[in-house]
C-alpha atoms as a PDB file:
ATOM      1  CA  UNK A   1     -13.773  22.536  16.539  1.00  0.00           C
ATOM      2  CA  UNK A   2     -12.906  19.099  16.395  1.00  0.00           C
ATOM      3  CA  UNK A   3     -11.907  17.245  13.043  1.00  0.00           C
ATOM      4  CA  UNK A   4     -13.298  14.021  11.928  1.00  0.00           C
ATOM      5  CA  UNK A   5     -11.462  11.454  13.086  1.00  0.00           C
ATOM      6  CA  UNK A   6     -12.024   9.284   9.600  1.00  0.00           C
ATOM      7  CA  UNK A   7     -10.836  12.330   7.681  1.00  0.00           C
ATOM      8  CA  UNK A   8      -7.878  12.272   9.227  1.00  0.00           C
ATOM      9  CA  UNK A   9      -7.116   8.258   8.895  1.00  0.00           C
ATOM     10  CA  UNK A  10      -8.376   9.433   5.194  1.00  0.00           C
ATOM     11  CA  UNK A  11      -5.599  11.833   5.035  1.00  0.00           C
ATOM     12  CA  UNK A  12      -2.658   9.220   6.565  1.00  0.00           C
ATOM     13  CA  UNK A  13      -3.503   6.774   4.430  1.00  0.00           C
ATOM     14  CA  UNK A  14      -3.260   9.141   1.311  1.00  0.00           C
ATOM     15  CA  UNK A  15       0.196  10.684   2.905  1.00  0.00           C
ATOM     16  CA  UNK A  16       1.913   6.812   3.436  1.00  0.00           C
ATOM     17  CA  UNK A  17       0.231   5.553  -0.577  1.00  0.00           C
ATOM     18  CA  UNK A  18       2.231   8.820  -1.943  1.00  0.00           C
ATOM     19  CA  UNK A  19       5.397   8.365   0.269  1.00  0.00           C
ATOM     20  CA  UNK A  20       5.945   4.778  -0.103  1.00  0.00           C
ATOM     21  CA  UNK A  21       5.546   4.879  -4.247  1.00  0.00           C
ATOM     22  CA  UNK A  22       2.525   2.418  -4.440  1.00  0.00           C
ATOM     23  CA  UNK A  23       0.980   3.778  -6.994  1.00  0.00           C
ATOM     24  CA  UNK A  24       4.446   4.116  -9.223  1.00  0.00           C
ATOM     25  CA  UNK A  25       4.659   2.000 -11.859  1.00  0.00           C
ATOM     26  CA  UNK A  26       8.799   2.515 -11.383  1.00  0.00           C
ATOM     27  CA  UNK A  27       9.116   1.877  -7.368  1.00  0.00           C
ATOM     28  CA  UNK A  28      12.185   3.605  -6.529  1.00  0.00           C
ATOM     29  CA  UNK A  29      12.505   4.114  -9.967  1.00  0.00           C
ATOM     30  CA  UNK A  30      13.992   0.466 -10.920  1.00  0.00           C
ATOM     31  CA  UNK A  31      11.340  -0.341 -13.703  1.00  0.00           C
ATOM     32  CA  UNK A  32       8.803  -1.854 -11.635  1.00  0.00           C
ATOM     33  CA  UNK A  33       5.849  -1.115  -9.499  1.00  0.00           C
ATOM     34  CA  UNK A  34       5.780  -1.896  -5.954  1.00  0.00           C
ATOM     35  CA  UNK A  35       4.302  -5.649  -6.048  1.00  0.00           C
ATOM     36  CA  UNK A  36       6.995  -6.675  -7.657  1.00  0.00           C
ATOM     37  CA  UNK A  37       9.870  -4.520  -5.548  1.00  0.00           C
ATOM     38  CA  UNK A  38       7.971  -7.012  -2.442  1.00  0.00           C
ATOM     39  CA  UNK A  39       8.187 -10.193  -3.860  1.00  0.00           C
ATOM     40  CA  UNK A  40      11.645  -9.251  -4.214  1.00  0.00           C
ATOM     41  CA  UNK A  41      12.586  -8.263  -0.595  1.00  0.00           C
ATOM     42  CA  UNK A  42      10.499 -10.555   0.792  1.00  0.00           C
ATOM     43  CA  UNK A  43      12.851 -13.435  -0.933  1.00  0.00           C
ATOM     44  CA  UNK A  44      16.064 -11.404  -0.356  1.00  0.00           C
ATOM     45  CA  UNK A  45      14.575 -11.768   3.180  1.00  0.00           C
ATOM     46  CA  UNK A  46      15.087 -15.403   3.341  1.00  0.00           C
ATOM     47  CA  UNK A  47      10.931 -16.284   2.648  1.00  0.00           C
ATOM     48  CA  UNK A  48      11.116 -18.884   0.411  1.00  0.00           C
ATOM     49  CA  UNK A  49       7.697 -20.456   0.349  1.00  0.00           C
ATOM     50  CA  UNK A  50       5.756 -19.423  -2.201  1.00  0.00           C
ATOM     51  CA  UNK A  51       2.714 -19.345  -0.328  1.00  0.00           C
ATOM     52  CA  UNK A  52       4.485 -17.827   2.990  1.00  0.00           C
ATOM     53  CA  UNK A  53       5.574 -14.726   0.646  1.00  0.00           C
ATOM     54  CA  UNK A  54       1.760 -14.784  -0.980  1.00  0.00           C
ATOM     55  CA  UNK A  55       0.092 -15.061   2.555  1.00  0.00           C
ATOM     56  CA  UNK A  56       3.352 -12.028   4.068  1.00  0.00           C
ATOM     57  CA  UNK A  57       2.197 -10.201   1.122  1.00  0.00           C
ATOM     58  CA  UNK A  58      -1.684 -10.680   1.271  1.00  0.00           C
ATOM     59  CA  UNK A  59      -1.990 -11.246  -2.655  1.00  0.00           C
ATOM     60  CA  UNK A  60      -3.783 -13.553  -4.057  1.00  0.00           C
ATOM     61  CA  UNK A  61      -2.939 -16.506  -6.236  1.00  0.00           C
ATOM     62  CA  UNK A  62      -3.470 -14.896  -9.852  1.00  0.00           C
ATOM     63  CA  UNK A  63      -1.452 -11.512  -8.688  1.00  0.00           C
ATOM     64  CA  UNK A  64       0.993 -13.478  -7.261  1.00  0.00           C
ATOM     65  CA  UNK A  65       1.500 -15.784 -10.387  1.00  0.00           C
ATOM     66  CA  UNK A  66       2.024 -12.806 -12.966  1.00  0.00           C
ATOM     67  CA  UNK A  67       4.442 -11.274 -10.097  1.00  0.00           C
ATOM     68  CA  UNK A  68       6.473 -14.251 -10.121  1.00  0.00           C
ATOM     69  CA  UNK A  69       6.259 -15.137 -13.873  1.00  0.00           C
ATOM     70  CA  UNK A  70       7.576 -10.965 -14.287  1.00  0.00           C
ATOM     71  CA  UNK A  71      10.677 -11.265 -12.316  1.00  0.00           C
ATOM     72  CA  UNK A  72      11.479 -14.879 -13.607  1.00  0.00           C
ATOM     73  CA  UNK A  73      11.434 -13.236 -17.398  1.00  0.00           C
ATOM     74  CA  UNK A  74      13.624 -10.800 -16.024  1.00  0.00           C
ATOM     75  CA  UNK A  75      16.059 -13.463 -14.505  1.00  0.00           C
ATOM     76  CA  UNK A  76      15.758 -11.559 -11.074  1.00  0.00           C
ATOM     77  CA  UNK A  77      14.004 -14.806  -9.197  1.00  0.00           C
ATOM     78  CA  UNK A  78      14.026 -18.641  -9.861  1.00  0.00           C
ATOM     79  CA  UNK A  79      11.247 -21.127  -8.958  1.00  0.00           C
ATOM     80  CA  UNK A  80      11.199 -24.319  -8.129  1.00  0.00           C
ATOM     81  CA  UNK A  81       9.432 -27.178  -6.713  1.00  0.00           C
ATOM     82  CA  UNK A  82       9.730 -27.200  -2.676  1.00  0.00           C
ATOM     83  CA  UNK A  83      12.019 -30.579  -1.823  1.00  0.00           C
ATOM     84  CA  UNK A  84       9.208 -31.597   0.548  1.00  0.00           C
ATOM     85  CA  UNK A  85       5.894 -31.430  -1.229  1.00  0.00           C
ATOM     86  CA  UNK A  86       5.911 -31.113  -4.796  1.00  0.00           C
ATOM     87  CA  UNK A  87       2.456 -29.333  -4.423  1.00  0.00           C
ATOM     88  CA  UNK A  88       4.674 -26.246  -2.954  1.00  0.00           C
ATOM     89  CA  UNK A  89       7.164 -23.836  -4.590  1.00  0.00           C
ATOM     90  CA  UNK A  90       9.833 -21.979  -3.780  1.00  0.00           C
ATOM     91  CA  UNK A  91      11.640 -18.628  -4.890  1.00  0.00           C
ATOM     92  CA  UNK A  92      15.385 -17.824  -5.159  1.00  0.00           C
ATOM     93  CA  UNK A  93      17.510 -14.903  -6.157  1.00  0.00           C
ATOM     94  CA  UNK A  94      19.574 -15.202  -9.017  1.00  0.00           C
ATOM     95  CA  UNK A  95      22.931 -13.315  -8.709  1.00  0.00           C
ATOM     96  CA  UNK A  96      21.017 -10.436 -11.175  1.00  0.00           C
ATOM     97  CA  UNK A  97      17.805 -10.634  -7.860  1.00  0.00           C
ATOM     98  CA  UNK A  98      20.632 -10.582  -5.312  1.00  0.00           C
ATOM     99  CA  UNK A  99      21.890  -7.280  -6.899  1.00  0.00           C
ATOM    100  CA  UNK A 100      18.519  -5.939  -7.716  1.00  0.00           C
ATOM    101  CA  UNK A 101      17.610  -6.378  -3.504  1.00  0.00           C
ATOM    102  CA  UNK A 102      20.414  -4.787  -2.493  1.00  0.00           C
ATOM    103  CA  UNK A 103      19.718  -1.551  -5.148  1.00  0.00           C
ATOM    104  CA  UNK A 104      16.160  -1.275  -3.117  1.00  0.00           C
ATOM    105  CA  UNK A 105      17.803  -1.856   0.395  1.00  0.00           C
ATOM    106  CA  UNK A 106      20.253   0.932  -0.638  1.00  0.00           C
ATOM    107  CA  UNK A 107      17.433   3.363  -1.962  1.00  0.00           C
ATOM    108  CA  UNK A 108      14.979   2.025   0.688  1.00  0.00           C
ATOM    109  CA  UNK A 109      17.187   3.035   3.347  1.00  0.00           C
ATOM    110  CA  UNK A 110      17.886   6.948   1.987  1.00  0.00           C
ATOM    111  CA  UNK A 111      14.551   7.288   1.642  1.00  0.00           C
ATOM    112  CA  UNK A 112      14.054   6.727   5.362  1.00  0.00           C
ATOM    113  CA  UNK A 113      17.193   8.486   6.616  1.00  0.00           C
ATOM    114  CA  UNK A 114      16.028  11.391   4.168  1.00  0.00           C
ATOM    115  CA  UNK A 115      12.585  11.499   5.328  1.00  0.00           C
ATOM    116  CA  UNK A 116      13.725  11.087   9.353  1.00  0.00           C
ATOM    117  CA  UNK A 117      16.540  13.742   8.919  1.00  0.00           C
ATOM    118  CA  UNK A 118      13.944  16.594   7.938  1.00  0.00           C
ATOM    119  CA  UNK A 119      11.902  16.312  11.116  1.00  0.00           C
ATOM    120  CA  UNK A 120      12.681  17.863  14.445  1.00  0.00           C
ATOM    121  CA  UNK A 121      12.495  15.025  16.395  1.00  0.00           C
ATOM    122  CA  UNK A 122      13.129  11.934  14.902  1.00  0.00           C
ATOM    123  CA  UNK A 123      12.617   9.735  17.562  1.00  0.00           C
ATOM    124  CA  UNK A 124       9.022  11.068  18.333  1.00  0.00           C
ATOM    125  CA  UNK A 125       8.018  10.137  14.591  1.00  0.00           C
ATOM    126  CA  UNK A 126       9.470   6.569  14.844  1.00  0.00           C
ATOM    127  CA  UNK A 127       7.427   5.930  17.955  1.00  0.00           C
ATOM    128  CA  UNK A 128       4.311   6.951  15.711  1.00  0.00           C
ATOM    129  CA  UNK A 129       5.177   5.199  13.310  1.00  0.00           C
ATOM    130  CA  UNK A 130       6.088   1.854  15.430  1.00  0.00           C
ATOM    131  CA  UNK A 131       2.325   2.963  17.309  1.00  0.00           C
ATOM    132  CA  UNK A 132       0.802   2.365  13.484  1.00  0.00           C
ATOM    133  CA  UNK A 133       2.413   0.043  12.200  1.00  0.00           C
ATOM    134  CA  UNK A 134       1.616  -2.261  15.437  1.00  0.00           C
ATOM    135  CA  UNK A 135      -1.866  -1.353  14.944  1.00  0.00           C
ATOM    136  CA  UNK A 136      -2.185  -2.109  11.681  1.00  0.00           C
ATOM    137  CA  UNK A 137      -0.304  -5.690  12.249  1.00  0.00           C
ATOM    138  CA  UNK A 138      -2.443  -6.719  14.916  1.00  0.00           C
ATOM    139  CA  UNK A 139      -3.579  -9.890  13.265  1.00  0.00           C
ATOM    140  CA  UNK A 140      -0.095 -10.757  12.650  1.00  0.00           C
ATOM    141  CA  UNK A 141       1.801 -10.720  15.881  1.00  0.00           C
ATOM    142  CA  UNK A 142       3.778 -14.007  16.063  1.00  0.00           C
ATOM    143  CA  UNK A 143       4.311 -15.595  19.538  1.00  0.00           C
ATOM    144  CA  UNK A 144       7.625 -17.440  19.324  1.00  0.00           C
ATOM    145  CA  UNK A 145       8.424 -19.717  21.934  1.00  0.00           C
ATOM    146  CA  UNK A 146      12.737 -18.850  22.341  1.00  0.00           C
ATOM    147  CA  UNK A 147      15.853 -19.062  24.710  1.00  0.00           C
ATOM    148  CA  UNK A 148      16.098 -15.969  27.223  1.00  0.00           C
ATOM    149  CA  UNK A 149      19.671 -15.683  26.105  1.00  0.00           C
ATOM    150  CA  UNK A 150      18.561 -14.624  22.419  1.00  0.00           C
ATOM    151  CA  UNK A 151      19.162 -11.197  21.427  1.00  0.00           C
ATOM    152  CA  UNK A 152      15.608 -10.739  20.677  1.00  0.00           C
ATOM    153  CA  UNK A 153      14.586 -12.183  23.965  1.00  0.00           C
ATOM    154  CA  UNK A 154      17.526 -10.007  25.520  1.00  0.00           C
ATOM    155  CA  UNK A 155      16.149  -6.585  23.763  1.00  0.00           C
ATOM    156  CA  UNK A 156      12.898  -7.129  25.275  1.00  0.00           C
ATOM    157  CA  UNK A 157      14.133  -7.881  28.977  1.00  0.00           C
ATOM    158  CA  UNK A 158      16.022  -4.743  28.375  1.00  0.00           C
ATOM    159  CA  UNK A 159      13.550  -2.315  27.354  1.00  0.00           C
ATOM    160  CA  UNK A 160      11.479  -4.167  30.197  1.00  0.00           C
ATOM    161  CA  UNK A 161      14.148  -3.113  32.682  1.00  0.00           C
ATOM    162  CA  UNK A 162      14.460  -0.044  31.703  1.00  0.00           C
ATOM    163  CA  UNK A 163      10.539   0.867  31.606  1.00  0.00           C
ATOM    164  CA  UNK A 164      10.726  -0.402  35.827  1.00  0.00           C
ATOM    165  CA  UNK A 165      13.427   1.818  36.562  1.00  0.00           C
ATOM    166  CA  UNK A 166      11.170   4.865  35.035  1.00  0.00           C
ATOM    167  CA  UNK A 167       8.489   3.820  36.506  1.00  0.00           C
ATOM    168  CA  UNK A 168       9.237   2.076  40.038  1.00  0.00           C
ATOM    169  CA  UNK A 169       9.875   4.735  43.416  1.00  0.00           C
ATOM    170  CA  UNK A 170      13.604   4.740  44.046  1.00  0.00           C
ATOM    171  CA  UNK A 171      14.076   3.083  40.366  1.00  0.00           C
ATOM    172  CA  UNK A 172      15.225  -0.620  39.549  1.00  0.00           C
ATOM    173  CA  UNK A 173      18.206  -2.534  39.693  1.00  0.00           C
ATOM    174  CA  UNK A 174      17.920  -6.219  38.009  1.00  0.00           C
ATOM    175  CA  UNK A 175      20.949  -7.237  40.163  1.00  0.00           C
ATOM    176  CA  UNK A 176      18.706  -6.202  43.989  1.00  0.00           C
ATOM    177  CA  UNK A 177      15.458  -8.629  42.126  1.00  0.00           C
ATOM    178  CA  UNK A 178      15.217 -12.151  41.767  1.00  0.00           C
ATOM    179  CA  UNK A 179      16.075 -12.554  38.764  1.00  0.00           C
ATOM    180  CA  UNK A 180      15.567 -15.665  37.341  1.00  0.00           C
ATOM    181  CA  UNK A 181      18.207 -17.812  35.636  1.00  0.00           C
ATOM    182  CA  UNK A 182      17.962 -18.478  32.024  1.00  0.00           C
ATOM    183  CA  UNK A 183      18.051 -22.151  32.454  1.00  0.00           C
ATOM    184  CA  UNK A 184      14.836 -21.652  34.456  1.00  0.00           C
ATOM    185  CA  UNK A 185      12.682 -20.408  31.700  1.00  0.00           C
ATOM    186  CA  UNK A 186      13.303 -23.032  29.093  1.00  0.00           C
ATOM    187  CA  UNK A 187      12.086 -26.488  28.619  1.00  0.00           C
ATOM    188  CA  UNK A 188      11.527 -28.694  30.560  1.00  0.00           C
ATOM    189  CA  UNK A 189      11.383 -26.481  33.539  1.00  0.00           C
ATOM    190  CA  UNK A 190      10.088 -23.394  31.940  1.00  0.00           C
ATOM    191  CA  UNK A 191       9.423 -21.278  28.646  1.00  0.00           C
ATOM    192  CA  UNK A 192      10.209 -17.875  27.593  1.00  0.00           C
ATOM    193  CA  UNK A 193       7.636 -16.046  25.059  1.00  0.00           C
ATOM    194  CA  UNK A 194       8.613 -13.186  22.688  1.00  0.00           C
ATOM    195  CA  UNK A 195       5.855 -11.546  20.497  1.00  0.00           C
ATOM    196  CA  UNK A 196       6.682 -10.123  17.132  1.00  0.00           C
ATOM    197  CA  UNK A 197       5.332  -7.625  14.865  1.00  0.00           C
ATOM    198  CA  UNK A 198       6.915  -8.081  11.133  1.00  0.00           C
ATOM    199  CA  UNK A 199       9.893  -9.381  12.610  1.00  0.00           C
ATOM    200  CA  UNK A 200      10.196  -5.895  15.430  1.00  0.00           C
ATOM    201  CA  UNK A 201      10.224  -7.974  18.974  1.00  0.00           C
ATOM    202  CA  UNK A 202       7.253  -6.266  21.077  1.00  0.00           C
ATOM    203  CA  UNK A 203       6.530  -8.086  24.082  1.00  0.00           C
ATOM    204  CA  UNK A 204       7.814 -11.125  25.846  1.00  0.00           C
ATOM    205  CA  UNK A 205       6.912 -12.999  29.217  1.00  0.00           C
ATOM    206  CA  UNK A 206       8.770 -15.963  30.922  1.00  0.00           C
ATOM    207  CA  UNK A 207       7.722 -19.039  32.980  1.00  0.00           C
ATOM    208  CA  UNK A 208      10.287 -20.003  35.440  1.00  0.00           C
ATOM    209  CA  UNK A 209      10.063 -23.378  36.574  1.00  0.00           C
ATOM    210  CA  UNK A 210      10.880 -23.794  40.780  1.00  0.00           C
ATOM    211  CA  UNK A 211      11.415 -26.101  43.306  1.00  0.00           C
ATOM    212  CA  UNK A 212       8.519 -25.459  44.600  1.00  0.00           C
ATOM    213  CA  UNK A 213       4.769 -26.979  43.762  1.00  0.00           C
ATOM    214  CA  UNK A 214       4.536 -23.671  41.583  1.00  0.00           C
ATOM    215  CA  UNK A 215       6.033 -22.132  38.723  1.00  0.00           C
ATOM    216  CA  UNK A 216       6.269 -18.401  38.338  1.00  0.00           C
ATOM    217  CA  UNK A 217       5.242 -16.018  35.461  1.00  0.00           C
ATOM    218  CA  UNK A 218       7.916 -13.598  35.066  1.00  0.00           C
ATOM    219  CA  UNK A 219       8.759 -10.166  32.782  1.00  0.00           C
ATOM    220  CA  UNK A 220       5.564  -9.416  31.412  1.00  0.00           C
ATOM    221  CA  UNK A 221       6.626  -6.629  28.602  1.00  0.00           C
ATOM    222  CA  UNK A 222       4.866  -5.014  26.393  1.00  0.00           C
ATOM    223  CA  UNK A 223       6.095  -2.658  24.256  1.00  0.00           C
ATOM    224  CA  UNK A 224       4.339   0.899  24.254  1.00  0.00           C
ATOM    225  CA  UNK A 225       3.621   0.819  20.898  1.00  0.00           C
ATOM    226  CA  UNK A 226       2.270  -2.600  20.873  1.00  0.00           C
ATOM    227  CA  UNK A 227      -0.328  -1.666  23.999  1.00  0.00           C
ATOM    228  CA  UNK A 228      -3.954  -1.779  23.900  1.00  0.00           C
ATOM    229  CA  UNK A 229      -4.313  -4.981  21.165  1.00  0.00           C
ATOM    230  CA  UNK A 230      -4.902  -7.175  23.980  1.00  0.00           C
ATOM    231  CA  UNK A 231      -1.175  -8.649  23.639  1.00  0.00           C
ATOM    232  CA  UNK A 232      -0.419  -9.316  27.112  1.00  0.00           C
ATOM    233  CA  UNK A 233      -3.802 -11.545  27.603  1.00  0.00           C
ATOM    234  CA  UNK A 234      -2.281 -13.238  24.289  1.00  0.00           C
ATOM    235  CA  UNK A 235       0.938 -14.046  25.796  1.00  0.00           C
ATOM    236  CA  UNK A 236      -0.410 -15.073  29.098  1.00  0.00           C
ATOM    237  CA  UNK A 237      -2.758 -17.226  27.813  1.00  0.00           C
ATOM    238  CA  UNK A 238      -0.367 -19.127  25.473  1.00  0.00           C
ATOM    239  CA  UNK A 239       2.133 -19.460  28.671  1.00  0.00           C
ATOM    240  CA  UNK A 240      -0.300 -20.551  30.517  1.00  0.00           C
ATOM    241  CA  UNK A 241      -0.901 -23.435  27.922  1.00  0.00           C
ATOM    242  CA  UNK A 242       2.336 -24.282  28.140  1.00  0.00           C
ATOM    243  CA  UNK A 243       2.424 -24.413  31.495  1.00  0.00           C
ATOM    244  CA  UNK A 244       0.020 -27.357  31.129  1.00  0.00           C
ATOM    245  CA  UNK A 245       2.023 -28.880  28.627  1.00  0.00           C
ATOM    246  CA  UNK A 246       4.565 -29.143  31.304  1.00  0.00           C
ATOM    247  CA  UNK A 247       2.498 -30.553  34.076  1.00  0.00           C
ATOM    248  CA  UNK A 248       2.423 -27.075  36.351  1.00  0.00           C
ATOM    249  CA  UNK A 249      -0.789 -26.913  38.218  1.00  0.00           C
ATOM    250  CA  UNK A 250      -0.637 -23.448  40.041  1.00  0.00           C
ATOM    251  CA  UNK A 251       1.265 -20.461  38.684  1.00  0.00           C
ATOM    252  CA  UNK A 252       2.373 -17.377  40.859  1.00  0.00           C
ATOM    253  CA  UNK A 253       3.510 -14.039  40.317  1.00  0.00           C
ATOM    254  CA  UNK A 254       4.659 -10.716  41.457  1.00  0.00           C
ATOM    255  CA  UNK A 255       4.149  -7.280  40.701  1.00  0.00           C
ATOM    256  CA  UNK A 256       4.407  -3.838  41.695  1.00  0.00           C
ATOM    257  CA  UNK A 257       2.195  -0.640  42.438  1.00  0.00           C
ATOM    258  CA  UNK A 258       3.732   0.989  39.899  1.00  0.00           C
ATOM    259  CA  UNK A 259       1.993  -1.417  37.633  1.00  0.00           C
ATOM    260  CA  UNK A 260      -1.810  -0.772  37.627  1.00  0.00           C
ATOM    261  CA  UNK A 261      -2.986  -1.738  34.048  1.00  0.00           C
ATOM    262  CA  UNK A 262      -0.695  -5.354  34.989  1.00  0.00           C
ATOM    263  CA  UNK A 263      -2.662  -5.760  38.695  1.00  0.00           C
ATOM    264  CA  UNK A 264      -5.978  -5.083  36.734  1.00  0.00           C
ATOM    265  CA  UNK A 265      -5.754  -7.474  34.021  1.00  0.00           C
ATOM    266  CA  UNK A 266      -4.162 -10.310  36.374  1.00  0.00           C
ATOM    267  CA  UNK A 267      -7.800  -9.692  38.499  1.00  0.00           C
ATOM    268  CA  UNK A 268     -10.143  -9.904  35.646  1.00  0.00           C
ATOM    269  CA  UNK A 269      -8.310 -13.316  34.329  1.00  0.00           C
ATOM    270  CA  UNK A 270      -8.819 -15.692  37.169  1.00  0.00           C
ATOM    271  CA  UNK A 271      -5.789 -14.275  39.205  1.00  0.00           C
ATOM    272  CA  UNK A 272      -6.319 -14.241  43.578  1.00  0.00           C
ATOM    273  CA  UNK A 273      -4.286 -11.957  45.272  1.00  0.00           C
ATOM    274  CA  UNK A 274      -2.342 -14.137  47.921  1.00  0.00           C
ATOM    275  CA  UNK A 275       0.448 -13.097  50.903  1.00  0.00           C
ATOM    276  CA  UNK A 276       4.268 -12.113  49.862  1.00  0.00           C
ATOM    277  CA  UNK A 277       5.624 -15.516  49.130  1.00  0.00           C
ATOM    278  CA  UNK A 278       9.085 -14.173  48.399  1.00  0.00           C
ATOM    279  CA  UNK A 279      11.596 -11.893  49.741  1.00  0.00           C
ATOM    280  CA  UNK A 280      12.361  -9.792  46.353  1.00  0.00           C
ATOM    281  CA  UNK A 281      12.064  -6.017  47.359  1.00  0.00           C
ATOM    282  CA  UNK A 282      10.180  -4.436  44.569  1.00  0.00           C
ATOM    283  CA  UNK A 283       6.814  -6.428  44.411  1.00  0.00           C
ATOM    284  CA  UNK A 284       4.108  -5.114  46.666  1.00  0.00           C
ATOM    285  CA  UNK A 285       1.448  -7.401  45.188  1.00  0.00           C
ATOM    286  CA  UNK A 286       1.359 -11.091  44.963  1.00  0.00           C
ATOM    287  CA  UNK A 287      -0.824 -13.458  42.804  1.00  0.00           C
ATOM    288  CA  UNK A 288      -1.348 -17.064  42.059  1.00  0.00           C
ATOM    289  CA  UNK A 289      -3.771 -18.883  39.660  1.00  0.00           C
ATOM    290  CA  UNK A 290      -4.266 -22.833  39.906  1.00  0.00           C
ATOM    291  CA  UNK A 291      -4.284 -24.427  36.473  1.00  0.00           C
END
């Protein structure tokens, strides 16, 4: 017996509406439903734009009117006309929002801690969750265009590293590889990509500018949860934009066997295999693309 697979989306969906309160009219029970509770994070956040927090949100106009018009009555929020277009508003905190944020970041965070605490392996359930929650964000993965030397940027060449030693025969070591310097993958010689899902960094990929008539693409992460939305065509396709922004007219790259799903998309985008055009030890497959 096999069960149906939209009875069981049915039955997550009902499971995460009862767990995250969205049908209390006391989220968290501080007196108002979760709308509200959303608005207010997403402001304690540092979202200011009233239509960034109504597009964040996905409300529209009328619900997001009353929302606002609610927590201004209770003095949580204050609006105001944005100092570059009149047309636009903006939401603040008053001191009473600022304490009302960090009551819901406080209860917010128990609730997880609670809820991770009481299964066996905590880990395990985050990566499901991080699995869904990437699915469900698809349509809103950012590509931010950011210096290599940024934590975020950083956290993603990490977990990239990491994943090759796993993966790669004999492991990796970033300090045996060619490993390009920072100054390399920013403008004007190169760019560095990160990809983010609500703010969670989940892929990146570099450009490294050369000496040579060619510019490499380098770490291509993605991260596991983030797989199978057709991010890494998304981030190669926006380097390779930028790569023309930049005057490059032929791209390389490297990869290993280790690698398959990478050597298989690289083929079906317009990618020739070529000889070994460097002497880095862990690539056993070589690539170049004219732009």
């Amino acid at each position: 017996m096999s069960l149906d697979p939209v009875s069981r989306f049915r039955r997550f969906a009902r499971a995460v509406t009862v767990e995250v309160g969205a049908l209390d009219q006391s989220f968290l029970g501080r007196g108002r439903p979760l709308g509200a509770a959303r608005v207010i994070n997403a402001v304690g956040r540092g979202i200011q734009d009233v239509a960034e927090i109504r597009a964040r949100l996905d409300l529209d106009s009328g619900l997001m009117s009353r929302l606002l018009r609610s927590l201004e009555d209770e003095g949580l929020i204050a609006t105001e006309p944005h100092p570059d277009d009149a047309r636009r508003r903006t939401a603040r905190l008053t001191a009473a929002g600022e304490a009302e944020f960090a009551a819901y970041e406080a209860l917010s965070n128990a609730r997880a801690e609670k809820l991770l605490s009481q299964h066996g392996d905590g880990e395990r359930l985050l990566a499901a969750m991080d699995l869904v929650a990437s699915a469900l964000l698809r349509e809103r993965i950012e590509l931010r265009e950011m210096d290599p030397r940024s934590d975020d940027a950083r956290y993603c060449l990490g977990e990239y590293y990491d994943e090759l030693a796993q993966r790669f025969e004999g492991g990796f070591d970033v300090k045996l590889s060619k490993d390009p310097d920072a100054t390399a993958m920013i403008r004007p010689r190169g760019a560095f990509l990160v990809a983010f899902s609500d703010e969670m960094p989940v892929g990146c990929v570099g450009l490294k500018g050369t000496s040579a008539d060619y510019s490499e693409v380098k770490r291509l992460w993605i991260a596991p949860s983030a797989r199978g939305l057709g991010l890494a065509r998304r981030l190669m396709e926006r380097l390779e934009a930028i790569a023309r922004e930049l005057g490059v007219s032929l791209l390389r790259l490297d990869t290993n066997k280790a690698l398959p799903e990478a050597i298989a998309m690289y083929r079906k985008s317009g990618w020739t295999e070529i000889e070994r055009f460097n002497d880095d030890p862990y690539p056993d497959f070589f690539f170049e693309k004219p732009l």
